[in-house]
Protein backbone atom coordinates (compact mmCIF):
# COMPACT_ATOMS: atom_id res chain seq x y z
CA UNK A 1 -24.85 23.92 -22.38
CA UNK A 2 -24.64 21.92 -18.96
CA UNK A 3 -24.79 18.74 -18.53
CA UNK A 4 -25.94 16.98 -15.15
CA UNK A 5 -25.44 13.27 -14.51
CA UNK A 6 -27.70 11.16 -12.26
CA UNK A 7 -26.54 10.58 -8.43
CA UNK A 8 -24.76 7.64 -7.46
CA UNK A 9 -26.76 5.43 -5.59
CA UNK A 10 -24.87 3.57 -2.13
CA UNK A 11 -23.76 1.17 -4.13
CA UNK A 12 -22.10 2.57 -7.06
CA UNK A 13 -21.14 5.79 -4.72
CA UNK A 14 -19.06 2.60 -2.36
CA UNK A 15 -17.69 0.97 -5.47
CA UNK A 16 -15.47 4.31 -6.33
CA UNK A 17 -14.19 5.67 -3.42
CA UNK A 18 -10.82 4.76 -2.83
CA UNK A 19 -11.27 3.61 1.28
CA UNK A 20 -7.89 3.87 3.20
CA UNK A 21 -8.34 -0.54 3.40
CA UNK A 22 -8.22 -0.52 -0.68
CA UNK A 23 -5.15 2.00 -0.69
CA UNK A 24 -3.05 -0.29 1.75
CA UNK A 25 -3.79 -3.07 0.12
CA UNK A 26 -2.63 -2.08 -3.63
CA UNK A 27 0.16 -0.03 -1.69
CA UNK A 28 1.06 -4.02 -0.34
CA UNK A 29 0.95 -5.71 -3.48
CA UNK A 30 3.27 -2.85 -5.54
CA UNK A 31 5.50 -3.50 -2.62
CA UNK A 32 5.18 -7.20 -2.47
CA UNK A 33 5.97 -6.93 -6.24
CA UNK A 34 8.96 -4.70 -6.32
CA UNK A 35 10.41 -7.20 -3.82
CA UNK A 36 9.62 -10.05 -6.19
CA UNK A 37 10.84 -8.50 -9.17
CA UNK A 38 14.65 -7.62 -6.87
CA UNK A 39 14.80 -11.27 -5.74
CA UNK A 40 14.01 -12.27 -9.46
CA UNK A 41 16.42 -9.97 -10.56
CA UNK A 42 19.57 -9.90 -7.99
CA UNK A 43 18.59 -12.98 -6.24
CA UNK A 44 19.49 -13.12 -2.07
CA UNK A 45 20.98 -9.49 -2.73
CA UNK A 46 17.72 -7.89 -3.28
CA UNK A 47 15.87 -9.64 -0.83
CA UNK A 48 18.32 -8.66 2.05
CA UNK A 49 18.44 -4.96 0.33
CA UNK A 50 15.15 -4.63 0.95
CA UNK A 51 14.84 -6.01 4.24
CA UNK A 52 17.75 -3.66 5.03
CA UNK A 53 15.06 -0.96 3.75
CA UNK A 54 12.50 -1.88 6.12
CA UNK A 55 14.52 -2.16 9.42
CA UNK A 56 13.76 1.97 9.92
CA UNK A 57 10.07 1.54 8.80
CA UNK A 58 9.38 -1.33 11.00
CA UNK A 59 11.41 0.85 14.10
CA UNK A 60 8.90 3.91 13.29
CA UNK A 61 5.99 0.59 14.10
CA UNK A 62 7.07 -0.21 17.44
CA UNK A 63 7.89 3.65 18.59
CA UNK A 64 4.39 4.29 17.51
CA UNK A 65 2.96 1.01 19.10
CA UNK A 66 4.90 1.99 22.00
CA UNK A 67 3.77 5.37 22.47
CA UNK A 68 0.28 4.10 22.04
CA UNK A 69 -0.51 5.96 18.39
């Protein structure tokens, strides 16, 4: 038996794709909340740990920038 489902018009097709825009922005606010959770939990500590974290990320940025990527 086969089953076929009606197509997704623009609207609903828009609605689930997962666009690059939506993916930074819930990969932002799992960050954002990790951080909050660390400075809830070990206070200054956490916050400097993961500031510490992003000093390579942030280097990887500007080489990029830099190089015109």
């Amino acid at each position: 038996m086969t089953t076929q489902t009606a197509p997704l018009s623009t609207a609903q097709s828009h609605d689930a794709a997962v666009t690059g825009e939506r993916s930074a922005y819930l990969l932002l606010a799992i960050v954002l909340a990790l951080v909050i959770a660390a400075v809830a939990t070990w206070g200054v500590v956490g916050l400097a740990m993961s500031a510490l974290a992003t000093v390579p990320v942030i280097y990887v940025v500007l080489l990029l920038l830099t190089v015109g990527k």
